[in-house]
C-alpha atoms as a PDB file:
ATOM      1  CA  UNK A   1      55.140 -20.041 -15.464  1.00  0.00           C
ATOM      2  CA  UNK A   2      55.345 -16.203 -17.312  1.00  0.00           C
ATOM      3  CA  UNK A   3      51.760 -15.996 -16.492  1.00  0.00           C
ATOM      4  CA  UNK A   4      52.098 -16.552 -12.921  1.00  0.00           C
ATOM      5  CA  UNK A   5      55.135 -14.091 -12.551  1.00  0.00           C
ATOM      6  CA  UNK A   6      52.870 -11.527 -10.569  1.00  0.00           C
ATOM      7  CA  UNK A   7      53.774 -13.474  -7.501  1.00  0.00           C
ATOM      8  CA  UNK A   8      56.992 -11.753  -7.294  1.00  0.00           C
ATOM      9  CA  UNK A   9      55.547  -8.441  -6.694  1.00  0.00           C
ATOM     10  CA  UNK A  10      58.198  -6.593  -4.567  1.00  0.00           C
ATOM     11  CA  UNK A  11      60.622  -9.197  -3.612  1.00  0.00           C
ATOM     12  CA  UNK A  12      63.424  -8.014  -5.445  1.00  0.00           C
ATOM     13  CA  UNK A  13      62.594  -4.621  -2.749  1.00  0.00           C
ATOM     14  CA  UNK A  14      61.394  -6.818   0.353  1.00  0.00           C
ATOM     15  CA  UNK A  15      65.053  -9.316   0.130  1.00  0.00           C
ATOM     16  CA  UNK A  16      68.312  -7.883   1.038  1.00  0.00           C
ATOM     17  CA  UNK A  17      70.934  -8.352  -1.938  1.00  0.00           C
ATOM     18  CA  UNK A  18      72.908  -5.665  -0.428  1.00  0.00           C
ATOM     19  CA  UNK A  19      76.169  -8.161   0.660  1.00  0.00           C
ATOM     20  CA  UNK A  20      75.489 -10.040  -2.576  1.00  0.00           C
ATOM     21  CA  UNK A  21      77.549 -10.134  -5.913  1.00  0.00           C
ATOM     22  CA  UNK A  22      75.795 -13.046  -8.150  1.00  0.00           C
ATOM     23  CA  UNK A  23      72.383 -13.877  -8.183  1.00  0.00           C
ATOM     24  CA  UNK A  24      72.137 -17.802  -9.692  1.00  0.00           C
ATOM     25  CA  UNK A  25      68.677 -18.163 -10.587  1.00  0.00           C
ATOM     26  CA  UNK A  26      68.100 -21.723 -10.618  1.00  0.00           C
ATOM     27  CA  UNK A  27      65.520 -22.857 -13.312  1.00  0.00           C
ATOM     28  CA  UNK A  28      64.770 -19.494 -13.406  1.00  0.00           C
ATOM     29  CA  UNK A  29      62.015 -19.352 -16.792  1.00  0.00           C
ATOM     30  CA  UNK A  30      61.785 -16.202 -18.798  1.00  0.00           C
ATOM     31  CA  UNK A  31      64.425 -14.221 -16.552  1.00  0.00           C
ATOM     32  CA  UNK A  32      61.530 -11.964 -14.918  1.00  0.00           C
ATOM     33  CA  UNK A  33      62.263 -12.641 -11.379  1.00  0.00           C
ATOM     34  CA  UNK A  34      66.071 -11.798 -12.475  1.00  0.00           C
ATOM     35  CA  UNK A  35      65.622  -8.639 -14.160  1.00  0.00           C
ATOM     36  CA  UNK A  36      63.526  -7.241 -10.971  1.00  0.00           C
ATOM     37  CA  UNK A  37      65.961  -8.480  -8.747  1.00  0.00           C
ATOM     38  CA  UNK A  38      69.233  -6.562 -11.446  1.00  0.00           C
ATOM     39  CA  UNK A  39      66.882  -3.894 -12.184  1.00  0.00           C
ATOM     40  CA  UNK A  40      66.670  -3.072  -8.089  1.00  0.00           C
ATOM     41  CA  UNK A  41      70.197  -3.933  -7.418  1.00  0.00           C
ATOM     42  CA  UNK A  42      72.402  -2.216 -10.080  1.00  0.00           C
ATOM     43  CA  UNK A  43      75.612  -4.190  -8.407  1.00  0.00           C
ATOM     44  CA  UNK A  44      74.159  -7.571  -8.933  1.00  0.00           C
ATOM     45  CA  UNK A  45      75.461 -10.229 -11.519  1.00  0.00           C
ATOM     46  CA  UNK A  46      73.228 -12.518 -12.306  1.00  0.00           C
ATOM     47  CA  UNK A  47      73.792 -16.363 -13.915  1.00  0.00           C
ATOM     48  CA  UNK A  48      70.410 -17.729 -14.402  1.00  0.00           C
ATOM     49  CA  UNK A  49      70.436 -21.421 -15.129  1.00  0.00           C
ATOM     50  CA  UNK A  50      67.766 -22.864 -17.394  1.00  0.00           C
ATOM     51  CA  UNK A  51      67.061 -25.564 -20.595  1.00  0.00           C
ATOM     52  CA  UNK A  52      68.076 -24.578 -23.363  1.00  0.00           C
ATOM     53  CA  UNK A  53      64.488 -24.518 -24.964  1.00  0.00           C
ATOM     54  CA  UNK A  54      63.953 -21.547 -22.338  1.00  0.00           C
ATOM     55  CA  UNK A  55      66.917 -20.144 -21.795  1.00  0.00           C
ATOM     56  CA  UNK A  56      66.405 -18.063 -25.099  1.00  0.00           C
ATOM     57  CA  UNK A  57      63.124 -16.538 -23.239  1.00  0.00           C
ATOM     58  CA  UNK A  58      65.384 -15.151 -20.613  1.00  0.00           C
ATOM     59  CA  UNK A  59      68.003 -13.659 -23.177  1.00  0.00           C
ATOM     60  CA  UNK A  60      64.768 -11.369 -24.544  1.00  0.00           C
ATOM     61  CA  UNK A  61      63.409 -10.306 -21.252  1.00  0.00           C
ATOM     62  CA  UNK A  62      66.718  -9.744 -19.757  1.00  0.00           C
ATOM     63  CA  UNK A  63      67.941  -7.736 -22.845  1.00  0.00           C
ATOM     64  CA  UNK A  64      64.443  -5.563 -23.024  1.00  0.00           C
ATOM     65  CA  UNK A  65      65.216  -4.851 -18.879  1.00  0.00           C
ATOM     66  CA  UNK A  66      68.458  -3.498 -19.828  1.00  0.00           C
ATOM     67  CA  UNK A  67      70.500  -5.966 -17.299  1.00  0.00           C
ATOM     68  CA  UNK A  68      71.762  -8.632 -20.161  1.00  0.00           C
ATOM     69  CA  UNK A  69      75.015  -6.970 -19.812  1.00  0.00           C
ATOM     70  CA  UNK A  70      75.581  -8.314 -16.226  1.00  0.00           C
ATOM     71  CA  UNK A  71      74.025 -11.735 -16.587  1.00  0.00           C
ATOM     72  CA  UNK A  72      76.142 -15.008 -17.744  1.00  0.00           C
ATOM     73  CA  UNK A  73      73.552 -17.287 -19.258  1.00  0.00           C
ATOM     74  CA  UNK A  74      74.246 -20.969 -18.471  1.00  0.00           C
ATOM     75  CA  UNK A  75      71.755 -23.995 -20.015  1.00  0.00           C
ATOM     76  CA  UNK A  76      71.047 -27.038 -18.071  1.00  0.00           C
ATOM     77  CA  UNK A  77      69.498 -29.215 -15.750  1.00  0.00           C
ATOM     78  CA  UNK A  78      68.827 -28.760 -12.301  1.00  0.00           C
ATOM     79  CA  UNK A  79      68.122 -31.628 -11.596  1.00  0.00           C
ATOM     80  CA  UNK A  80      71.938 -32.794 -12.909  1.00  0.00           C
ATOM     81  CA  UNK A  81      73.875 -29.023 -11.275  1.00  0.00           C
ATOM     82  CA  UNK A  82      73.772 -26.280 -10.551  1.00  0.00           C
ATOM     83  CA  UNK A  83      76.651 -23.659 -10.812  1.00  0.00           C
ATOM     84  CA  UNK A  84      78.527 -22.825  -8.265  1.00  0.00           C
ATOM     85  CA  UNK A  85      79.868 -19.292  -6.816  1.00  0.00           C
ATOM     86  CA  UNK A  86      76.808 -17.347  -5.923  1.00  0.00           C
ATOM     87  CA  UNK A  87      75.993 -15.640  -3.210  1.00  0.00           C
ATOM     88  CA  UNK A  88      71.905 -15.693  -3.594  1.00  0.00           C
ATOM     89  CA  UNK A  89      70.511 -19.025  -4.917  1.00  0.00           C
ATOM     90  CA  UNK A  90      66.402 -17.902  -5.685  1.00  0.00           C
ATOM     91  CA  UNK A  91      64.234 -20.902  -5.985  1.00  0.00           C
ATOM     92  CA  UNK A  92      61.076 -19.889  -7.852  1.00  0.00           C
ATOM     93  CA  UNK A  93      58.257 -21.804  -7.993  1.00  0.00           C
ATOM     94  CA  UNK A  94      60.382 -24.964  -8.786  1.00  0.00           C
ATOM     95  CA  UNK A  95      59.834 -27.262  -5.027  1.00  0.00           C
ATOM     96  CA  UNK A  96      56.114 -27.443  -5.819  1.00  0.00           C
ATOM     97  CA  UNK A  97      56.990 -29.537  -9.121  1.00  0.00           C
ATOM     98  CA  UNK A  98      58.186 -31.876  -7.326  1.00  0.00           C
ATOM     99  CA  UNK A  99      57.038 -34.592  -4.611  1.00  0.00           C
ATOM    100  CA  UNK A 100      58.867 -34.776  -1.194  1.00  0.00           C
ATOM    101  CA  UNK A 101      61.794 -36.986  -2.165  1.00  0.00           C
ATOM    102  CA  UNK A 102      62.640 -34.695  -5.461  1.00  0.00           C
ATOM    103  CA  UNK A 103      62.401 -31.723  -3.838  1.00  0.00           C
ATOM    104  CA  UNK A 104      64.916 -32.810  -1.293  1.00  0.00           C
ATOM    105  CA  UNK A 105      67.195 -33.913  -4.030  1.00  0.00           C
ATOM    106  CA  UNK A 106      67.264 -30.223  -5.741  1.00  0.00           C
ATOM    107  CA  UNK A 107      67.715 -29.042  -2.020  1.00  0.00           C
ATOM    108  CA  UNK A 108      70.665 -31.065  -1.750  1.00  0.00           C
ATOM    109  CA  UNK A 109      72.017 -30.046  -5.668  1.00  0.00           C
ATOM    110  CA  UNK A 110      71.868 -26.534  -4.321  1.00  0.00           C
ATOM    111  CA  UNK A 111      73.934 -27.067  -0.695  1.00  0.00           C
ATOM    112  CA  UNK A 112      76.249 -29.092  -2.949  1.00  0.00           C
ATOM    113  CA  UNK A 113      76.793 -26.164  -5.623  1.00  0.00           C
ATOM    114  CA  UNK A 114      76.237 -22.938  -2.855  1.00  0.00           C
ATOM    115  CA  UNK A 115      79.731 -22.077  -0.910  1.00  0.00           C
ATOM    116  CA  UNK A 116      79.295 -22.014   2.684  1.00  0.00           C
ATOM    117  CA  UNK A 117      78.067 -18.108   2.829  1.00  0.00           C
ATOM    118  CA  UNK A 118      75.316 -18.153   0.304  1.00  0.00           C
ATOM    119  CA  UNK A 119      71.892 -18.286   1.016  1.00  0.00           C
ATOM    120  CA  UNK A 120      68.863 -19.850  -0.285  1.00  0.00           C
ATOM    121  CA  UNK A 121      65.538 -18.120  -1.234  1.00  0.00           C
ATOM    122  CA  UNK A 122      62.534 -20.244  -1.688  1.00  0.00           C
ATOM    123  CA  UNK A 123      59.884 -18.371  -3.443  1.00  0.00           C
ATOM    124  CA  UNK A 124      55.943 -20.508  -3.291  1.00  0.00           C
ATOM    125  CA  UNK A 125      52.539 -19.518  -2.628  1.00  0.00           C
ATOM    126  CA  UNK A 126      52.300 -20.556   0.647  1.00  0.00           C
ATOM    127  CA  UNK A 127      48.484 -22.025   1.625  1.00  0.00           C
ATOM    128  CA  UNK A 128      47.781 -20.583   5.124  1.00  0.00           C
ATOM    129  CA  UNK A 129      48.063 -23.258   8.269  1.00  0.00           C
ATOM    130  CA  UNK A 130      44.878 -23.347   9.298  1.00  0.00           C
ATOM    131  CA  UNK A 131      41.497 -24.692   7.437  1.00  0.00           C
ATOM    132  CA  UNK A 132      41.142 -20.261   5.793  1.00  0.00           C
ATOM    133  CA  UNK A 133      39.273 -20.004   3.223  1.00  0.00           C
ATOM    134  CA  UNK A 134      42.167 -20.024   0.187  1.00  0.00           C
ATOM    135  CA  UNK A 135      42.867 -21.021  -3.439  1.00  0.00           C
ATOM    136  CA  UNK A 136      45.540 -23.682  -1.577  1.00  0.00           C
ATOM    137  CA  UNK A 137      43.396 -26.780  -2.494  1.00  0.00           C
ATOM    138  CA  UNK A 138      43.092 -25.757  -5.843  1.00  0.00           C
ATOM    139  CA  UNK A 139      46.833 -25.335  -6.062  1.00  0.00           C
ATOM    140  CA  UNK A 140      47.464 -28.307  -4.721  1.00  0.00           C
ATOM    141  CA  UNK A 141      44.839 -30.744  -6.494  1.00  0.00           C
ATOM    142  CA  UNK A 142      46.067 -28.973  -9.701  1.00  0.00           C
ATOM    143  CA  UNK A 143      50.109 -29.731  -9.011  1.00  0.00           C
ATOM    144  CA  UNK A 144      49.256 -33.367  -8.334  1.00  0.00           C
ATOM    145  CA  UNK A 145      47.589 -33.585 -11.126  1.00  0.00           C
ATOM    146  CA  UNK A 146      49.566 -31.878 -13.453  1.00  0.00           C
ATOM    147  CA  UNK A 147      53.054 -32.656 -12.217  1.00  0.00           C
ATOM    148  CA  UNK A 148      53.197 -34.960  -9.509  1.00  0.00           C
ATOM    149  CA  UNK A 149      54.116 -31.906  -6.945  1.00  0.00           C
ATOM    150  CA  UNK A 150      52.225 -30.715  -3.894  1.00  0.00           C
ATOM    151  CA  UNK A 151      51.777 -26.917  -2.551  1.00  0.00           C
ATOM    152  CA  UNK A 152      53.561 -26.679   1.385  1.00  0.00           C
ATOM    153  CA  UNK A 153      53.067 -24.628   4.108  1.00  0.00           C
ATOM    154  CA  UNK A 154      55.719 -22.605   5.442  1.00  0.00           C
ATOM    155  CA  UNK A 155      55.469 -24.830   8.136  1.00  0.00           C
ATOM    156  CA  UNK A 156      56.561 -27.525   5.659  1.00  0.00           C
ATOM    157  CA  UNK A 157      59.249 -25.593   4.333  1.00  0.00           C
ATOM    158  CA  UNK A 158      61.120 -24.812   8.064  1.00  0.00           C
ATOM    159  CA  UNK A 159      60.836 -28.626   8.923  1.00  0.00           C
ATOM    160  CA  UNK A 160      62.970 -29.145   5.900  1.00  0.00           C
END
């Protein structure tokens, strides 16, 4: 998953946090997506939520970023809940573990845990919707194989 963090080039720029107060970073790794998002919004708190055989990942890289002193870290499962009280939930390249039925499990872990005013960001590699040349079926074969999961299209995603 660290190796694959170059996805998030500028989202922590390209998202609005501006009406936001805590960032909960579901399964959110080593913390990098975090830290961008803290480091580019100085009045963010953020509570990422991850096992604990990761979660100690996330203390380093959130401590080297400077932003461990606005962060509440919080081990668990996803899978079993997810904190409430934030106002931005990310999802990072977690709903293309999973298969259809799991993902809309964790969907529905996160609209039980979110109040009413948060929002949800789903972050994927999105394959394009049409048959363009792309790395998509390589994703995809490799999730399938690997963890049961499939790569969707943002089409996908909206019919959700």
């Amino acid at each position: 998953m660290a190796a694959g963090a170059s996805i998030f080039g500028r989202l922590a720029e390209l998202a609005d946090f501006s009406a936001a107060t805590v960032i909960v970073d579901v399964a959110g790794g080593n913390g990098e997506l975090l830290s961008r998002i803290l480091a580019a919004s100085p009045h963010l708190h953020g509570v990422p939520l991850e096992r604990p055989h990761v979660i100690h990942a996330a203390r380093k890289l959130l401590s080297q970023a400077g932003v461990m002193d606005r962060c509440e870290l919080i081990t668990g499962d996803f899978t079993e809940g997810i904190p409430g009280g934030g106002d931005v939930y990310p999802l990072s390249r977690v709903l293309h573990d999973w298969d259809d039925e799991r993902c809309a499990a964790i969907l529905r872990q996160c609209a039980e845990a979110m109040p009413e005013h948060a929002e949800l960001l789903i972050v994927e590699r999105l394959p394009p919707e049409d048959d363009s040349p792309a790395l998509a079926l390589a994703w995809d074969v490799h999730m399938l194989c690997n963890v049961g999961g499939r790569e969707r299209t943002a089409a996908h995603y909206g019919s959700c």
